[in-house]
Protein backbone atom coordinates (compact mmCIF):
# COMPACT_ATOMS: atom_id res chain seq x y z
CA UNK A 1 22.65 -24.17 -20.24
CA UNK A 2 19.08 -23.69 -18.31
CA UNK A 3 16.39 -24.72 -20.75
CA UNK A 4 12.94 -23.08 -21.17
CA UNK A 5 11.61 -25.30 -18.69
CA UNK A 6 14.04 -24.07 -16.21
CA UNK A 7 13.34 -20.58 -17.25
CA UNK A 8 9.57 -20.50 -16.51
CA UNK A 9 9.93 -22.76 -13.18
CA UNK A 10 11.95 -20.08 -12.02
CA UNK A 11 9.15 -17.57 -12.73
CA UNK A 12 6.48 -20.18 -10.67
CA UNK A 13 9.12 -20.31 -7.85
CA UNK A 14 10.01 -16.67 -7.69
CA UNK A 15 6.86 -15.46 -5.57
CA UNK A 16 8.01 -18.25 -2.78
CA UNK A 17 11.70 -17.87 -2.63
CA UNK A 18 11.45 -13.77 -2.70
CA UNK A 19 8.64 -13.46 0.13
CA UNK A 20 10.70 -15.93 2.14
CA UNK A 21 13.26 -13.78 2.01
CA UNK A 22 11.54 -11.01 3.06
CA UNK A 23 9.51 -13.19 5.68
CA UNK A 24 13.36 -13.85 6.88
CA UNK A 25 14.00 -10.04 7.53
CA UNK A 26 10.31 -9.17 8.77
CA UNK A 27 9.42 -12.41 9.95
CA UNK A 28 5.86 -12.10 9.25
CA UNK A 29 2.66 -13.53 10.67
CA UNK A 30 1.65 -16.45 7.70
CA UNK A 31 -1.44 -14.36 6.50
CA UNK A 32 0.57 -11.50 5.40
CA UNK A 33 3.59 -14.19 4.23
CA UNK A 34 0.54 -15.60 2.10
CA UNK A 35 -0.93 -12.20 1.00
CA UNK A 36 2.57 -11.18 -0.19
CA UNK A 37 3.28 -14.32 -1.83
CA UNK A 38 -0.03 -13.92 -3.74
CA UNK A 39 0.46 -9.92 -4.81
CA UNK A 40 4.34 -11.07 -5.88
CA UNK A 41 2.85 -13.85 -8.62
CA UNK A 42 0.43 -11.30 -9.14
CA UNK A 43 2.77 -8.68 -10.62
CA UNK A 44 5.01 -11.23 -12.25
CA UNK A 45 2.16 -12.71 -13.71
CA UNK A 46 1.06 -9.32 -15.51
CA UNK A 47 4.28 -8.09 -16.18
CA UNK A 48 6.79 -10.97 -17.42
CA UNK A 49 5.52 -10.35 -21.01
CA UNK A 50 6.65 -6.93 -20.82
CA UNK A 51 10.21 -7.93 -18.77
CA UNK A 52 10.90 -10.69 -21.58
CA UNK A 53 10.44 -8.26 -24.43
CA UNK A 54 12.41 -5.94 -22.89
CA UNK A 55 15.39 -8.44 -22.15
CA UNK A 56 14.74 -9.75 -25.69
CA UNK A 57 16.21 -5.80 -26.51
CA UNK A 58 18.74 -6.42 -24.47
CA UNK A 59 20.05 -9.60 -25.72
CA UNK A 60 19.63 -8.15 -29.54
CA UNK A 61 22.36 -5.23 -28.98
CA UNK A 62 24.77 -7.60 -27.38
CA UNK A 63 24.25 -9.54 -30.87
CA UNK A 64 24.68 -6.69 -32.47
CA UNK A 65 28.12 -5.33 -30.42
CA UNK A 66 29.29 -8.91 -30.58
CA UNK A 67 29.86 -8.91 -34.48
CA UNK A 68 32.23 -6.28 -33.41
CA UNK A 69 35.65 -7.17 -33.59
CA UNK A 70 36.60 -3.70 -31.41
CA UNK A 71 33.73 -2.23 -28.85
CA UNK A 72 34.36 0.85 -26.60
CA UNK A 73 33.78 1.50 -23.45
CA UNK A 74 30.77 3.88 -24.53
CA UNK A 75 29.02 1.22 -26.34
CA UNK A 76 29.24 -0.18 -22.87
CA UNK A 77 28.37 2.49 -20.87
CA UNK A 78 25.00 3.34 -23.13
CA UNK A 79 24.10 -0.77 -22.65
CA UNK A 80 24.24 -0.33 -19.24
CA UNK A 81 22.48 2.71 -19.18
CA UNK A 82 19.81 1.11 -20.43
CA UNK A 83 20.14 -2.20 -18.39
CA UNK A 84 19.36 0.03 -15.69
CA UNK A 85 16.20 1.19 -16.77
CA UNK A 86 15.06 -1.75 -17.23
CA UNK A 87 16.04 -2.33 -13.71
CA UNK A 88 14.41 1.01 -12.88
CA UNK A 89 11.13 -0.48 -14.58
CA UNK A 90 11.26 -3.89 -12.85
CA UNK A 91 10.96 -1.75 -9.40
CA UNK A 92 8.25 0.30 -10.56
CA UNK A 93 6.13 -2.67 -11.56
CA UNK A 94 6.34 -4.31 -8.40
CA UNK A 95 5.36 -1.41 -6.40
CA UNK A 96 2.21 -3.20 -4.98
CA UNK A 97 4.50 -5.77 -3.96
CA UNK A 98 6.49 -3.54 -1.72
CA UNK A 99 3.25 -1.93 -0.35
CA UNK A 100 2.17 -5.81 0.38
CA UNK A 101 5.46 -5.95 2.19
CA UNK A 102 5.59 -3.03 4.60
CA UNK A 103 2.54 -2.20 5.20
CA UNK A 104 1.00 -3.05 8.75
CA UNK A 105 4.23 -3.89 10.29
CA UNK A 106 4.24 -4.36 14.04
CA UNK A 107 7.02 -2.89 16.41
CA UNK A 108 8.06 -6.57 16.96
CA UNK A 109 8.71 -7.08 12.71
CA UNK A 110 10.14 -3.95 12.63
CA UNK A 111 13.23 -4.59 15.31
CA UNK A 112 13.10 -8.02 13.52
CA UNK A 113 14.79 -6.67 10.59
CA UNK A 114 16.43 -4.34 12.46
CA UNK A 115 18.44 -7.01 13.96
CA UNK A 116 18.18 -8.95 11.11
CA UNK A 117 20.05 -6.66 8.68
CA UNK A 118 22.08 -5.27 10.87
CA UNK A 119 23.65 -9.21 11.73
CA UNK A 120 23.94 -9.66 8.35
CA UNK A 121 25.86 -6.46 7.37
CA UNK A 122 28.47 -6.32 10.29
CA UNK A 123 29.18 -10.09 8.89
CA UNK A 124 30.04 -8.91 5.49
CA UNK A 125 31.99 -6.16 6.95
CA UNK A 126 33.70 -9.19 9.00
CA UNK A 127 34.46 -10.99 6.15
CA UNK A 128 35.76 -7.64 4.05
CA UNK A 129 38.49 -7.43 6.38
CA UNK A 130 40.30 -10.64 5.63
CA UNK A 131 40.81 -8.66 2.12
CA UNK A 132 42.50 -11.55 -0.13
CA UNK A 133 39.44 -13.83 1.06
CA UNK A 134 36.68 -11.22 0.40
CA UNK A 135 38.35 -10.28 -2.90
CA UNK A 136 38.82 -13.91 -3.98
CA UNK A 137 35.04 -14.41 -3.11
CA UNK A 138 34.60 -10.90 -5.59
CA UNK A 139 36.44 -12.80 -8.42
CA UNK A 140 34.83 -15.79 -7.94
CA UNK A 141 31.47 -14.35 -8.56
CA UNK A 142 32.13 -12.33 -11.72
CA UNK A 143 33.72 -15.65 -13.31
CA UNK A 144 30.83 -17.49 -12.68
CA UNK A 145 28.59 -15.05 -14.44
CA UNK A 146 30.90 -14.80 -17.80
CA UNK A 147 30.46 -19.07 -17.04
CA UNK A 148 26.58 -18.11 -18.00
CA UNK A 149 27.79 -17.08 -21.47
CA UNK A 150 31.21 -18.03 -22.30
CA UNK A 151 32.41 -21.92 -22.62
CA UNK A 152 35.62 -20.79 -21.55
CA UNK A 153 38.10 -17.80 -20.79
CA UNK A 154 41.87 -17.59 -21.50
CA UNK A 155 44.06 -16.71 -18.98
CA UNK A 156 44.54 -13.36 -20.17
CA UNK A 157 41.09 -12.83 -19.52
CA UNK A 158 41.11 -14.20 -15.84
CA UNK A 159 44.46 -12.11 -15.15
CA UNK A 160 42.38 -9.00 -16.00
CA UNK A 161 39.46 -10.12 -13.55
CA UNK A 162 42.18 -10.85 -11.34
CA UNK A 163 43.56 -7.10 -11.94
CA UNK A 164 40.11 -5.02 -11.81
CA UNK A 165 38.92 -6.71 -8.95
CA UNK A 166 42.22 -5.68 -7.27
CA UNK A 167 41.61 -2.18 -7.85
CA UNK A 168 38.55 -1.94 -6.58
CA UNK A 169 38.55 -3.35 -2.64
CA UNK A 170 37.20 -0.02 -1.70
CA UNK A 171 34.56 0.15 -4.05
CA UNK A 172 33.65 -3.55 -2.99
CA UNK A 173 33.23 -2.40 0.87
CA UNK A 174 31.72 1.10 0.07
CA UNK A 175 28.66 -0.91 -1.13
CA UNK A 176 28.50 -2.79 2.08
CA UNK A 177 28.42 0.38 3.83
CA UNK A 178 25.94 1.78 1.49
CA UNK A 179 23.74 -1.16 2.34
CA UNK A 180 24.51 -0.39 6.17
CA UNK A 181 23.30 3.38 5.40
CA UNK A 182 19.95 2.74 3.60
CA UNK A 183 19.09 -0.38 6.47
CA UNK A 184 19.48 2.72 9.23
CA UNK A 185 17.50 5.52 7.18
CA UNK A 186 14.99 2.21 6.07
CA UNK A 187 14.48 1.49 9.84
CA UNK A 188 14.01 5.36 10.99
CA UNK A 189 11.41 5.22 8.59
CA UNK A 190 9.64 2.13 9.78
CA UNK A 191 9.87 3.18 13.67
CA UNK A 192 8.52 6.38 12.79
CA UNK A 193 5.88 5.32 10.91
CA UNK A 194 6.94 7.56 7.38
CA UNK A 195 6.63 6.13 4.26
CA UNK A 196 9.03 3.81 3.26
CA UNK A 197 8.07 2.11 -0.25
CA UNK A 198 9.11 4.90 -2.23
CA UNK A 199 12.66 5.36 -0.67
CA UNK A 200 12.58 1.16 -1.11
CA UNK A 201 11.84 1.26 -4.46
CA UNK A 202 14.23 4.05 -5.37
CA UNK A 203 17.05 1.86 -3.72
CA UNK A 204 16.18 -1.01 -5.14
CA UNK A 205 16.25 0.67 -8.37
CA UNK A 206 20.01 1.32 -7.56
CA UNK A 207 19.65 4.74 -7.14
CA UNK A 208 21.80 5.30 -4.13
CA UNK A 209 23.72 8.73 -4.83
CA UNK A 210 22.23 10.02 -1.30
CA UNK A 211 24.74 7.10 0.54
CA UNK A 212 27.08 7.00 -2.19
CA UNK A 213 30.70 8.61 -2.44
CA UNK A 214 32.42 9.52 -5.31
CA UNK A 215 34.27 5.61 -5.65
CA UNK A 216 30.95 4.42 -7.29
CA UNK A 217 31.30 6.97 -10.38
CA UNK A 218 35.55 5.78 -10.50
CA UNK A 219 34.33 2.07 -10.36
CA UNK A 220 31.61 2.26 -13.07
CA UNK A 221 34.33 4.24 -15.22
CA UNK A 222 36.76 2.07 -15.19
CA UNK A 223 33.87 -1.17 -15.42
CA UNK A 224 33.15 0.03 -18.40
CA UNK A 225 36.71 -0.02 -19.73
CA UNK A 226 37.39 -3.33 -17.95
CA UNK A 227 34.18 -4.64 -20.45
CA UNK A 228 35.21 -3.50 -23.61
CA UNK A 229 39.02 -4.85 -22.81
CA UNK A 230 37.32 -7.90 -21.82
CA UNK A 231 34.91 -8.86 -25.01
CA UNK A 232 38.21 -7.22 -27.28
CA UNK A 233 40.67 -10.14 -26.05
CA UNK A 234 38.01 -12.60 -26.46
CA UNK A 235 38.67 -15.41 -29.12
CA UNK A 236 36.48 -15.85 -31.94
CA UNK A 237 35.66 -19.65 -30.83
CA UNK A 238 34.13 -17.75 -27.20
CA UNK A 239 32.30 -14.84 -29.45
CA UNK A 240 30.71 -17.79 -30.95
CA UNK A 241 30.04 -19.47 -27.72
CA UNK A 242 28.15 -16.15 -26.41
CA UNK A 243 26.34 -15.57 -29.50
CA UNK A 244 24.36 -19.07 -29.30
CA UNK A 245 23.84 -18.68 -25.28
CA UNK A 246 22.42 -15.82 -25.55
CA UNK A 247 20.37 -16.32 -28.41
CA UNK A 248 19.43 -19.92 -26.51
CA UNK A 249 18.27 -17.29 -23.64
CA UNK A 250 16.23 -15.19 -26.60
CA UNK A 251 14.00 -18.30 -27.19
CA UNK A 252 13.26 -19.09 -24.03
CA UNK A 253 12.64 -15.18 -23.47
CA UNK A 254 10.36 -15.55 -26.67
CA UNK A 255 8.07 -18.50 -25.24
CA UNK A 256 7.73 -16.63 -22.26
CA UNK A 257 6.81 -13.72 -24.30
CA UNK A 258 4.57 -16.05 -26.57
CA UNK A 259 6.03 -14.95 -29.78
């Protein structure tokens, strides 16, 4: 698993690899690539106390379910709730980063990520319609992040991954088009000069009910469900597994943290 080291370089690198991702939508002049860069470290640097402690929180109720030999899918549902927020908080921090980003745009960086997004969208929507592929590529992705905790999985749990991910190919596309939705509102913003960080930030924060239709709320129900069934089939050799991950994760959290 990633040790501290690994932990914190990711925190040095994250100011370079997220403003070059933005650079790749704006594709900005390298003084405000620079500035941005600089107000990014900036917030991390006066915040990541306050993000470990609160992922420290985090990790100590999935301690606490995990002596469970039975969780629900409420005790899911009120983690989540507060996973997001934390996620809600994260956004809010770095609100001087998105001013950094879209502030002074020219009409040039503007159509930039107007062609940009809109490139990378219809792809995904491409790709969505060869559905065993895209839902393969769906199933792959949640595997690898139980691979971030669990040593292994029995094949009753990959059958259910299998199954949920199944159910949910609409779901799966909805949130491309979502994404499609808030790029088009995000650009009428831009090319009209309105303010845009606060309807960033509130996406970004995953608050998307304005684009959203009613298969997000069916999805997250049955997620839920799908999490508790999950963690209740899992082998006491895996809960074991999780427990020292995680609590490997907690340490490095700590040392971030200094405590």
């Amino acid at each position: 698993m990633f040790s501290c080291s690994k932990l914190e370089t990711g925190l040095q690198l994250a100011p370079r690899i997220v403003s070059n991702r933005i650079d790749d939508a704006f594709d900005y002049k390298s003084g405000k690539l620079s500035a941005l860069r600089k107000q990014i470290d900036t917030d991390i640097q006066s915040y990541k106390k306050g993000l470990a402690l609160r992922l420290i929180s985090h990790i100590d109720v999935i301690l606490e379910l995990s002596k469970k030999d039975k969780i629900t899918s409420a005790e899911i549902k009120t983690f989540i709730d507060s996973a997001k927020e934390t996620q809600e908080d994260i956004i809010l921090h770095f609100q001087s980063s998105f001013e950094s980003a879209l502030s002074d745009l020219s009409e040039k960086q503007i159509s930039h990520f107007k062609k940009y997004s809109d490139k990378k969208i219809d792809s995904d929507l491409e790709d969505s319609d060869d559905k065993k592929d895209f839902l393969n590529d769906r199933k792959k992705s949640i595997l690898k992040t139980y691979g971030y905790f669990f040593d292994d999985l029995t094949d009753l749990q990959k059958k259910l991954v299998e199954e949920f991910v199944n159910q949910h190919y609409a779901y799966f596309v909805e949130r491309i088009k979502i994404r499609k939705q808030f790029s088009d509102h995000f650009h009428l913003k831009l090319v009209a000069n309105e303010p845009a960080t606060q309807f960033a930030m509130n996406y970004y924060a995953g608050n998307t009910k304005q684009f959203s239709s009613g298969l997000i709320k069916f999805y997250m129900d049955d997620f839920y469900k799908f999490q508790a069934d999950f963690w209740n089939m899992t082998p006491e050799k895996e809960r074991i597994n999780l427990r020292k991950n995680i609590n490997s994760y907690k340490d490095q959290l700590k040392k971030i943290a200094g405590i």
